[in-house]
N, C-alpha and C. Protein backbone atom coordinates (compact mmCIF):
# COMPACT_ATOMS: atom_id res chain seq x y z
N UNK A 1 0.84 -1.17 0.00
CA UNK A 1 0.00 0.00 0.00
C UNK A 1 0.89 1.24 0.00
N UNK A 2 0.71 2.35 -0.97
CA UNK A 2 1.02 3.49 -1.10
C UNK A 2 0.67 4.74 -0.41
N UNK A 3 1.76 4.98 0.96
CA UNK A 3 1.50 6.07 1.61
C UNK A 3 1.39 7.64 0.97
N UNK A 4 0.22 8.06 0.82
CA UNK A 4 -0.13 9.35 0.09
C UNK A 4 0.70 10.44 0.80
N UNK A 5 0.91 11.17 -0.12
CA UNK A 5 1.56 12.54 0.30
C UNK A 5 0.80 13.02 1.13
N UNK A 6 2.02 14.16 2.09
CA UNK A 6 1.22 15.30 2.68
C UNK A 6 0.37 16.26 2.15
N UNK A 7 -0.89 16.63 2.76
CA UNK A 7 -1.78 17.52 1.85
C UNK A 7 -1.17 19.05 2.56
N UNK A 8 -0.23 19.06 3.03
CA UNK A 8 -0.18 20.55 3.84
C UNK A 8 0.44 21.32 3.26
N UNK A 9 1.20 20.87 1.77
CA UNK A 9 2.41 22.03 1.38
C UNK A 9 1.31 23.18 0.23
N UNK A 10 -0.13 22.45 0.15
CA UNK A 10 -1.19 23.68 -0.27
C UNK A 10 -1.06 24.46 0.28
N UNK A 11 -0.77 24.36 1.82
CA UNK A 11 -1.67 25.88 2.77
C UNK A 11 -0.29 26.60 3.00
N UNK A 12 0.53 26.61 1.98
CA UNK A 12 2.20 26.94 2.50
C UNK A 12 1.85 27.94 1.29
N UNK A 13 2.25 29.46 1.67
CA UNK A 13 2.26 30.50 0.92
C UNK A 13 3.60 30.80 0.71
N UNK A 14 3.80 31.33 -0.22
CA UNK A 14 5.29 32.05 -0.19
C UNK A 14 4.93 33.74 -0.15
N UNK A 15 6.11 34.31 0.08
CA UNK A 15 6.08 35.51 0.24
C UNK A 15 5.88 36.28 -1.16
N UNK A 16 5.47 36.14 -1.99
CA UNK A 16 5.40 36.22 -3.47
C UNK A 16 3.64 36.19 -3.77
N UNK A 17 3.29 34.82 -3.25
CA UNK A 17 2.36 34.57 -3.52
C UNK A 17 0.95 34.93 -2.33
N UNK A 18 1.59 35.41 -1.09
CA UNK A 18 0.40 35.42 0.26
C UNK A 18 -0.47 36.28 0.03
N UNK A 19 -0.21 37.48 -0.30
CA UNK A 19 -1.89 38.64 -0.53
C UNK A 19 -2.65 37.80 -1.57
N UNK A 20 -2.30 37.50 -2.22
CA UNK A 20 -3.32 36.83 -3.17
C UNK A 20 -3.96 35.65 -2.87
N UNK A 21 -3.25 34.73 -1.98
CA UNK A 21 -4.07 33.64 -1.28
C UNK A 21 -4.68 33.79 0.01
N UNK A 22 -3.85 34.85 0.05
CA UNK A 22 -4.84 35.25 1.87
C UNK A 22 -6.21 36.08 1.32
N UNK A 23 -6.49 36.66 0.56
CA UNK A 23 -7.78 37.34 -0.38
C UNK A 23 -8.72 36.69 -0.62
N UNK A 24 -7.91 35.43 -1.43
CA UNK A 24 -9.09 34.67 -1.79
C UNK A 24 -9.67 33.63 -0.52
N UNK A 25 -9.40 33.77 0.60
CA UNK A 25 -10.01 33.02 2.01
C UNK A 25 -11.16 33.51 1.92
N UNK A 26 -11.80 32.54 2.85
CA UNK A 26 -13.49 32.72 2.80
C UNK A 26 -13.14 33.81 4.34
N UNK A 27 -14.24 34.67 4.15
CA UNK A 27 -14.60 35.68 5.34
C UNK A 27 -15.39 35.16 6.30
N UNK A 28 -15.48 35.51 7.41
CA UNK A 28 -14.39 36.70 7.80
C UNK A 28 -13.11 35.77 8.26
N UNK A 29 -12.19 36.68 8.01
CA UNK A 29 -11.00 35.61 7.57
C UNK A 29 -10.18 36.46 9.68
N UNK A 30 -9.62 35.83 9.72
CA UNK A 30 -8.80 35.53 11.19
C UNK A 30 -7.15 35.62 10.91
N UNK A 31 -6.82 36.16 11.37
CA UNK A 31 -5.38 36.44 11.60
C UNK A 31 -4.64 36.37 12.37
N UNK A 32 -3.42 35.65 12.40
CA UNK A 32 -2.73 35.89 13.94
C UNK A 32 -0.96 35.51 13.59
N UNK A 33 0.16 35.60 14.34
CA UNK A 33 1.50 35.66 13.83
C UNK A 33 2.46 35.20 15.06
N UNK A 34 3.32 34.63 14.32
CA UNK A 34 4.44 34.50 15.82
C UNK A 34 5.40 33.23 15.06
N UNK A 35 6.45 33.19 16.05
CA UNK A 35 7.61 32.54 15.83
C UNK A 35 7.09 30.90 15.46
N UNK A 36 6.78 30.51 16.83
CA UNK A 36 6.01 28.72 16.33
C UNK A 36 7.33 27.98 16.50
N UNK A 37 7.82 28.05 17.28
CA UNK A 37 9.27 27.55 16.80
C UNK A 37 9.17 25.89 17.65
N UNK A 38 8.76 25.49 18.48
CA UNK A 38 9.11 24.26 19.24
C UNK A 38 6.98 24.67 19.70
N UNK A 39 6.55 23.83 18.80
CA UNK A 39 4.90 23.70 18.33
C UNK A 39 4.48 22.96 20.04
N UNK A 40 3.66 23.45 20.74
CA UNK A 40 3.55 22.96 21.84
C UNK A 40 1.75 22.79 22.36
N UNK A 41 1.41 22.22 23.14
CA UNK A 41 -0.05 22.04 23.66
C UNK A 41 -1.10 23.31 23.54
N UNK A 42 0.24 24.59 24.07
CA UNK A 42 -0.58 26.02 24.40
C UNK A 42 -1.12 26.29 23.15
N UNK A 43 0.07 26.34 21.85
CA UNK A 43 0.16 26.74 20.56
C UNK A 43 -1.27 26.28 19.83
N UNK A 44 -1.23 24.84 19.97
CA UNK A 44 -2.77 24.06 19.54
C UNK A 44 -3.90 24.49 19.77
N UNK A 45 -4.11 24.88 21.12
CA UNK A 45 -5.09 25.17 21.79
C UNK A 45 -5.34 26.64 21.61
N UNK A 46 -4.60 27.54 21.18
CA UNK A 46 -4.90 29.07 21.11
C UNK A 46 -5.04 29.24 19.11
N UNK A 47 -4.49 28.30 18.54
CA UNK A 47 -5.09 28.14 17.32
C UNK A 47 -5.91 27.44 16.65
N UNK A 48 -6.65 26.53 17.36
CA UNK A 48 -8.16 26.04 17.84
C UNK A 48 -8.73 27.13 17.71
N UNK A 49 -9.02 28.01 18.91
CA UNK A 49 -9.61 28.92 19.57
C UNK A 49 -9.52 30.21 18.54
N UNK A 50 -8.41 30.49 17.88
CA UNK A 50 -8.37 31.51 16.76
C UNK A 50 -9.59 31.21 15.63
N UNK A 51 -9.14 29.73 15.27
CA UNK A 51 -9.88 29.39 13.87
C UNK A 51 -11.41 29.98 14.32
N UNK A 52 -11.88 29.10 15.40
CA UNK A 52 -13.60 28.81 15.53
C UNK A 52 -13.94 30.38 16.05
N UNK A 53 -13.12 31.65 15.61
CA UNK A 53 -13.75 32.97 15.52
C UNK A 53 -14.17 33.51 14.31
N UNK A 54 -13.65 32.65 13.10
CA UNK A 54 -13.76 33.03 11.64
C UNK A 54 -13.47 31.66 10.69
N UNK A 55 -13.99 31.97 9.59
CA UNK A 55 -14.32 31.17 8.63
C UNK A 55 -12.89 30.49 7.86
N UNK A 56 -11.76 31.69 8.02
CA UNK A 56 -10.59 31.21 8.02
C UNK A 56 -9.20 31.67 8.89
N UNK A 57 -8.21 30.81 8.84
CA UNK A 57 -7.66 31.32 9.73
C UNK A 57 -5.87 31.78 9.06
N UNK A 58 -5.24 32.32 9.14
CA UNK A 58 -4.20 32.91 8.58
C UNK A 58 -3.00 32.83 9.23
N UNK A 59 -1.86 31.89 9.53
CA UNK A 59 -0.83 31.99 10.41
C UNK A 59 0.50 32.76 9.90
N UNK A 60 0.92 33.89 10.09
CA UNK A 60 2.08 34.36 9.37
C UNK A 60 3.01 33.98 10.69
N UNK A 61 3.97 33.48 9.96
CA UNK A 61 5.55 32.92 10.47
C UNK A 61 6.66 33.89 10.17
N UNK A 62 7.75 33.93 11.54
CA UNK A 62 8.21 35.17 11.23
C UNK A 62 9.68 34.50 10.50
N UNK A 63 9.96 34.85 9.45
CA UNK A 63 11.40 34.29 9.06
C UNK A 63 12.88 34.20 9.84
N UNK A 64 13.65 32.96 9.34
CA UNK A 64 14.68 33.17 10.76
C UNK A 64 15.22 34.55 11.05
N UNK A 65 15.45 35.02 10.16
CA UNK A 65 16.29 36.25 10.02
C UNK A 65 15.56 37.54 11.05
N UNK A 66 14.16 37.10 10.60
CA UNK A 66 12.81 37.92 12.02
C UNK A 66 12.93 37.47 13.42
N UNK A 67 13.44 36.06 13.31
CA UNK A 67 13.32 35.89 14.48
C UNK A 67 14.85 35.98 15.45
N UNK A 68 15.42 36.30 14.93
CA UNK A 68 17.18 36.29 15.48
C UNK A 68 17.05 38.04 15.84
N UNK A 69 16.31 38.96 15.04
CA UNK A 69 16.01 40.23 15.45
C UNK A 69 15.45 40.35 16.62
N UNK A 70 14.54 39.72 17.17
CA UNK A 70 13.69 39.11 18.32
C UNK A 70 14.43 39.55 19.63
N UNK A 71 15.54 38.74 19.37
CA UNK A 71 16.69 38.89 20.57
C UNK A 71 16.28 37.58 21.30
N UNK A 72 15.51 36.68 20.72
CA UNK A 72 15.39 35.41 21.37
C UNK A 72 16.28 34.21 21.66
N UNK A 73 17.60 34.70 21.43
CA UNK A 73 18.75 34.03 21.94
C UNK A 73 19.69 33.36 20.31
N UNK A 74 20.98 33.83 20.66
CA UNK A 74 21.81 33.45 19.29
C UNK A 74 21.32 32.23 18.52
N UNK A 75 20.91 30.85 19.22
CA UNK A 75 20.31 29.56 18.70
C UNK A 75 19.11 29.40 18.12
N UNK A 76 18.50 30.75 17.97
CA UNK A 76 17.13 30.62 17.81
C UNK A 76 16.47 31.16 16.46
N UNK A 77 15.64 30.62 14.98
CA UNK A 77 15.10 29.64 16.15
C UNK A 77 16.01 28.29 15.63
N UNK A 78 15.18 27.40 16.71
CA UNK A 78 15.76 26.19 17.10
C UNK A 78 15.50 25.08 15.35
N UNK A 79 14.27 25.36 14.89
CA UNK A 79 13.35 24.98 13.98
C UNK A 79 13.49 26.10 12.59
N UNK A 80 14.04 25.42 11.24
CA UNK A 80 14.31 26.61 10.01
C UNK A 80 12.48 27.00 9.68
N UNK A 81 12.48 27.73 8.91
CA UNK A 81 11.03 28.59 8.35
C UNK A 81 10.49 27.49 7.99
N UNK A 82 10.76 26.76 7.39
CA UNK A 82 10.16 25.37 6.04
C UNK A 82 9.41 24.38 7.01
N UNK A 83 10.07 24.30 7.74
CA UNK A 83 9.58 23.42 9.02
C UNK A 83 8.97 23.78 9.73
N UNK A 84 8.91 25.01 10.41
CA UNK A 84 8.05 25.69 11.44
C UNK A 84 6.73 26.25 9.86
N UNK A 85 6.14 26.54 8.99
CA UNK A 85 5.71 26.27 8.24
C UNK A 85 5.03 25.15 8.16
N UNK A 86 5.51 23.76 7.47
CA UNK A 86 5.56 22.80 7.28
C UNK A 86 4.64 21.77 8.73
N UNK A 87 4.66 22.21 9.96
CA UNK A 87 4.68 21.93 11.13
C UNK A 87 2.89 22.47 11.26
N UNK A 88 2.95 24.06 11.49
CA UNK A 88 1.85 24.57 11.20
C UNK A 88 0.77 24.21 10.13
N UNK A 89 0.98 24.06 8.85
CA UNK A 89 0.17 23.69 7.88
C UNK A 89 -0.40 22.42 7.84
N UNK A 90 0.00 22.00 8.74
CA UNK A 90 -0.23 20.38 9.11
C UNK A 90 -1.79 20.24 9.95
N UNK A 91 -1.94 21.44 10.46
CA UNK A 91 -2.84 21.19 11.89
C UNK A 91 -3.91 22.08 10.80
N UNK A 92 -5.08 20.85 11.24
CA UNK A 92 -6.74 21.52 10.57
C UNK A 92 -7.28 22.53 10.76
N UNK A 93 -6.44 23.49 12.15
CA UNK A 93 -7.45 25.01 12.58
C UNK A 93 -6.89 25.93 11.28
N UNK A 94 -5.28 25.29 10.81
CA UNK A 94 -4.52 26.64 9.91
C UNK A 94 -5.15 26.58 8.40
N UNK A 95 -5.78 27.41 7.98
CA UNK A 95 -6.31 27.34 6.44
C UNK A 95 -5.13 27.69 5.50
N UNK A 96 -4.09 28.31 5.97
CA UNK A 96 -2.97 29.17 5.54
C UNK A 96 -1.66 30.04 6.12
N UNK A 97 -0.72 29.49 5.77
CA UNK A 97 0.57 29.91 6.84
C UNK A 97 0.97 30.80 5.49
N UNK A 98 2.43 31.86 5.96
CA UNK A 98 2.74 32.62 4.80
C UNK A 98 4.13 32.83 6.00
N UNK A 99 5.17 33.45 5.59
CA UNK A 99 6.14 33.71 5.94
C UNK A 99 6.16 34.95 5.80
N UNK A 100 6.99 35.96 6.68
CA UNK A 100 7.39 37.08 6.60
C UNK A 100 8.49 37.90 7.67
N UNK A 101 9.26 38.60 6.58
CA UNK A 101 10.67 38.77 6.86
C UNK A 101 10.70 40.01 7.64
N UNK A 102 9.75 40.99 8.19
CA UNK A 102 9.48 42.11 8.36
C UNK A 102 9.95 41.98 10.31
N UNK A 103 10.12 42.67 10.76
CA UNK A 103 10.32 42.74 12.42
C UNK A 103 9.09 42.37 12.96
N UNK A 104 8.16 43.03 11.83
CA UNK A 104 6.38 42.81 12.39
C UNK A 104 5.80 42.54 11.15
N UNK A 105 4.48 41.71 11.30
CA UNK A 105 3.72 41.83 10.05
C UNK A 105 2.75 42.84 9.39
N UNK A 106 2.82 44.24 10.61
CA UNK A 106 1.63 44.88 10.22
C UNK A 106 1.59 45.67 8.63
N UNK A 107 2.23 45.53 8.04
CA UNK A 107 2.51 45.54 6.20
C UNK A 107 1.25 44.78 5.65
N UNK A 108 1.56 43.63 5.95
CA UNK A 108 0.68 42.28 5.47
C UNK A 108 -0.91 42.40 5.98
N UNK A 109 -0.65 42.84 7.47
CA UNK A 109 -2.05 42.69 8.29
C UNK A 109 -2.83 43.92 7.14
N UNK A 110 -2.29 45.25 7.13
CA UNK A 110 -2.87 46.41 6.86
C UNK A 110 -3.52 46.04 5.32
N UNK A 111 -1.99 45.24 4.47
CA UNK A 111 -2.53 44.96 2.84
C UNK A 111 -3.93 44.09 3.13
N UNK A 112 -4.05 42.92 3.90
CA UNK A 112 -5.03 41.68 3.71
C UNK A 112 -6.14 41.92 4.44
N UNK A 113 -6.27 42.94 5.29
CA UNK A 113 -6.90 43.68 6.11
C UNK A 113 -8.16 42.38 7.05
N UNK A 114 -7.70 41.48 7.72
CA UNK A 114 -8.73 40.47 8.25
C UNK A 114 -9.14 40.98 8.78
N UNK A 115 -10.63 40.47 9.42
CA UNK A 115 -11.69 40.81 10.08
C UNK A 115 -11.32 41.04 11.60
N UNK A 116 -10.88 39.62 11.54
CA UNK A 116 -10.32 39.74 13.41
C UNK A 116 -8.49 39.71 13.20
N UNK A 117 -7.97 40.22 14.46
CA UNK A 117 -6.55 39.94 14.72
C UNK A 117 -6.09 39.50 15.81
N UNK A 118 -5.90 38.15 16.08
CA UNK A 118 -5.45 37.80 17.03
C UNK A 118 -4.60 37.18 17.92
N UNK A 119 -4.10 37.73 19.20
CA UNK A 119 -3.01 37.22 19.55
C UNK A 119 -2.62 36.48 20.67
N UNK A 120 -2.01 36.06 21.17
CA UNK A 120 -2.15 35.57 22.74
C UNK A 120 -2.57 36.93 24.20
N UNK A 121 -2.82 36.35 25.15
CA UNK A 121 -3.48 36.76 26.38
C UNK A 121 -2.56 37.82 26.56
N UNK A 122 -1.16 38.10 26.65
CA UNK A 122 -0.16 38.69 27.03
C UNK A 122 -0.22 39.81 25.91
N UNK A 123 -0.88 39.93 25.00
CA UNK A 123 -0.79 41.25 24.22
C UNK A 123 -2.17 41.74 24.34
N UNK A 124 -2.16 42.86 23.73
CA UNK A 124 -3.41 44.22 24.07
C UNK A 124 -3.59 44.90 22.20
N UNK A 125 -4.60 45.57 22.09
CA UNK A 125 -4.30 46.25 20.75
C UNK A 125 -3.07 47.06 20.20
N UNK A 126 -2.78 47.60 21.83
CA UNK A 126 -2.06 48.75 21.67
C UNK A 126 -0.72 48.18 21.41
N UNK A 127 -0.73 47.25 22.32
CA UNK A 127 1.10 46.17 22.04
C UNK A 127 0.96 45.44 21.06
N UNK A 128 -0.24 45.11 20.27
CA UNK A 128 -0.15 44.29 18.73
C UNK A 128 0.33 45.30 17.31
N UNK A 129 1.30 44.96 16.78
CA UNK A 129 1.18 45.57 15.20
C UNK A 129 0.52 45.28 14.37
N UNK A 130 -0.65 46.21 13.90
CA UNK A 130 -1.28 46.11 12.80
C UNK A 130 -2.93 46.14 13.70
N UNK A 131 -3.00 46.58 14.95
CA UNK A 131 -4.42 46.01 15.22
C UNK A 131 -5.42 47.39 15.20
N UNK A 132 -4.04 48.81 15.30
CA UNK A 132 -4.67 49.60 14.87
C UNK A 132 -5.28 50.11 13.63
N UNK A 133 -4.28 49.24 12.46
CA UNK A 133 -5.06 49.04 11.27
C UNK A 133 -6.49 48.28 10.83
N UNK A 134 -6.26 47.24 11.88
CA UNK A 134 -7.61 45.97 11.63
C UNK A 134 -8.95 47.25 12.42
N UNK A 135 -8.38 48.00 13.19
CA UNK A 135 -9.64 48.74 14.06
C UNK A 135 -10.24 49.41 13.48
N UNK A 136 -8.93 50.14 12.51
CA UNK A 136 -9.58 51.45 11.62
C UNK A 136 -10.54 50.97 10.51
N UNK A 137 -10.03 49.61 10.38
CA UNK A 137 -10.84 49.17 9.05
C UNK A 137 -12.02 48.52 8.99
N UNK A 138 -12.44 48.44 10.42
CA UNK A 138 -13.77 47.78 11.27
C UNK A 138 -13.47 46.60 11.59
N UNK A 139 -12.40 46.17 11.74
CA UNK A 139 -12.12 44.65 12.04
C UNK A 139 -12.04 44.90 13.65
N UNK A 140 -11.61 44.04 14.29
CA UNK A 140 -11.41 43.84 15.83
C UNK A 140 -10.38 43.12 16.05
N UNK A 141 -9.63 43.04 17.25
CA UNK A 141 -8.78 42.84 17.88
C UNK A 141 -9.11 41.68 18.69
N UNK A 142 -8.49 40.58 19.09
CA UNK A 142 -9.25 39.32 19.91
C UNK A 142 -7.61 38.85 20.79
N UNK A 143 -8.22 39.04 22.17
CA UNK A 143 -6.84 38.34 23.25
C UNK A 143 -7.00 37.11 23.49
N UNK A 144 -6.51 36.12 23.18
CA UNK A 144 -7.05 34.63 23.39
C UNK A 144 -6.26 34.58 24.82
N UNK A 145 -7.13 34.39 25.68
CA UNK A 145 -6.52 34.16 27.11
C UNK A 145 -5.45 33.16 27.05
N UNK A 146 -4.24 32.68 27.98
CA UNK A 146 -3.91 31.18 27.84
C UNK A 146 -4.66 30.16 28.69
N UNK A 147 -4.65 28.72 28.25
CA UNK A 147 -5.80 28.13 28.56
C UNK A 147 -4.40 26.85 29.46
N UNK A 148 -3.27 26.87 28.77
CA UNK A 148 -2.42 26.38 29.36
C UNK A 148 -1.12 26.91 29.74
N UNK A 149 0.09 26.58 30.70
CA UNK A 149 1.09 27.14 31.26
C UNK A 149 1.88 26.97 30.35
N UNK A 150 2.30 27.31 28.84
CA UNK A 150 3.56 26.68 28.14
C UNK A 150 4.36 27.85 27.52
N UNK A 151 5.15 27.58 27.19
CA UNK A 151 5.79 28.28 26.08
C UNK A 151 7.35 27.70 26.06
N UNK A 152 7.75 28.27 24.92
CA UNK A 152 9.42 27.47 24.26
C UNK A 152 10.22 27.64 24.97
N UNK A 153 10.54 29.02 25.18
CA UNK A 153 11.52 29.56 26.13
C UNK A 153 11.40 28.68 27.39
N UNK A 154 10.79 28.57 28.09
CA UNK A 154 10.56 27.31 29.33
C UNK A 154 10.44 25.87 28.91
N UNK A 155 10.32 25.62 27.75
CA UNK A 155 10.69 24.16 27.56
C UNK A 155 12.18 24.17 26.86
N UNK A 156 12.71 24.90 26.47
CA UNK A 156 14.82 24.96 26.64
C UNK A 156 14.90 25.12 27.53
N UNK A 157 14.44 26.25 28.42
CA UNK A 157 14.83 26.44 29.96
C UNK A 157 15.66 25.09 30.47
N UNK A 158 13.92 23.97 30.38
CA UNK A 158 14.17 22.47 30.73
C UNK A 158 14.94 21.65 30.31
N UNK A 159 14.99 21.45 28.79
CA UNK A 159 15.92 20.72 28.45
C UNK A 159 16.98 21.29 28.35
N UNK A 160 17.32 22.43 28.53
CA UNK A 160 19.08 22.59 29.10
C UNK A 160 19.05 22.52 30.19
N UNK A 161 18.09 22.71 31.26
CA UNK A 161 18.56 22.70 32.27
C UNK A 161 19.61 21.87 33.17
């Protein structure tokens, strides 16, 4: 028996090609961004919770080169773009991942202009980029509380510890 390919390298945008596939998403389309680097329980569960606010959901990934700007430590990330990508596009809440090389995505947010923008519990409109764009444009802003204790930085913590 012939193991079928992955169906996930569809929902893989390139930076070339993302306004035009993030457009054609069904509305109201959902937005949200971040590193993703070591994919964890919290990550699942707050992009669950993203999708079932809109019809689609939009993950922009920040490129390594974004994420070494970060200041998230010389090793980081741990995981190249293709894979943290590749990783994401995998899971049924993401309709569409896209990469971007920018410090922030609010370029992308402002061009694709989604309905909602959303981010984890620890950010506000005012600390999100681009949410003053989604506001002006009648979209809204959404804090997904955390529902669990995780994140990357504390799981290296551990395994270096």
């Amino acid at each position: 028996m012939a193991i079928p390919a992955p169906r996930y390298p569809a929902k893989i945008a390139t930076a070339d090609d993302a306004l035009a596939r993030i457009l054609a998403l069904a509305r109201p389309l959902v937005f949200t961004n971040g590193v993703f680097d070591l994919l964890h329980r919290g990550h699942v569960a707050y992009l669950e919770q993203a999708r079932a606010l809109g019809a689609s959901l939009v993950v922009a990934v920040n490129s390594d080169a974004s994420v070494r700007r970060l200041g998230k430590g010389s090793d980081r990330p741990l995981n190249p773009l293709d894979d943290r990508l590749a990783v994401l596009a995998g899971l049924a809440a993401v309709d569409l991942v896209v990469p971007f090389d920018a410090d922030t995505p609010r370029d992308l947010i402002a061009a694709c202009r989604p309905d909602i923008l959303v981010k984890g519990g620890d950010y506000s409109a005012e600390t999100t980029a681009g949410a003053a764009e989604v506001i002006a444009a009648g979209g809204r802003f959404v804090a997904i509380p955390f529902m669990f204790d995780r994140s990357t930085s504390e799981i290296l913590r551990r395994i270096r510890g």
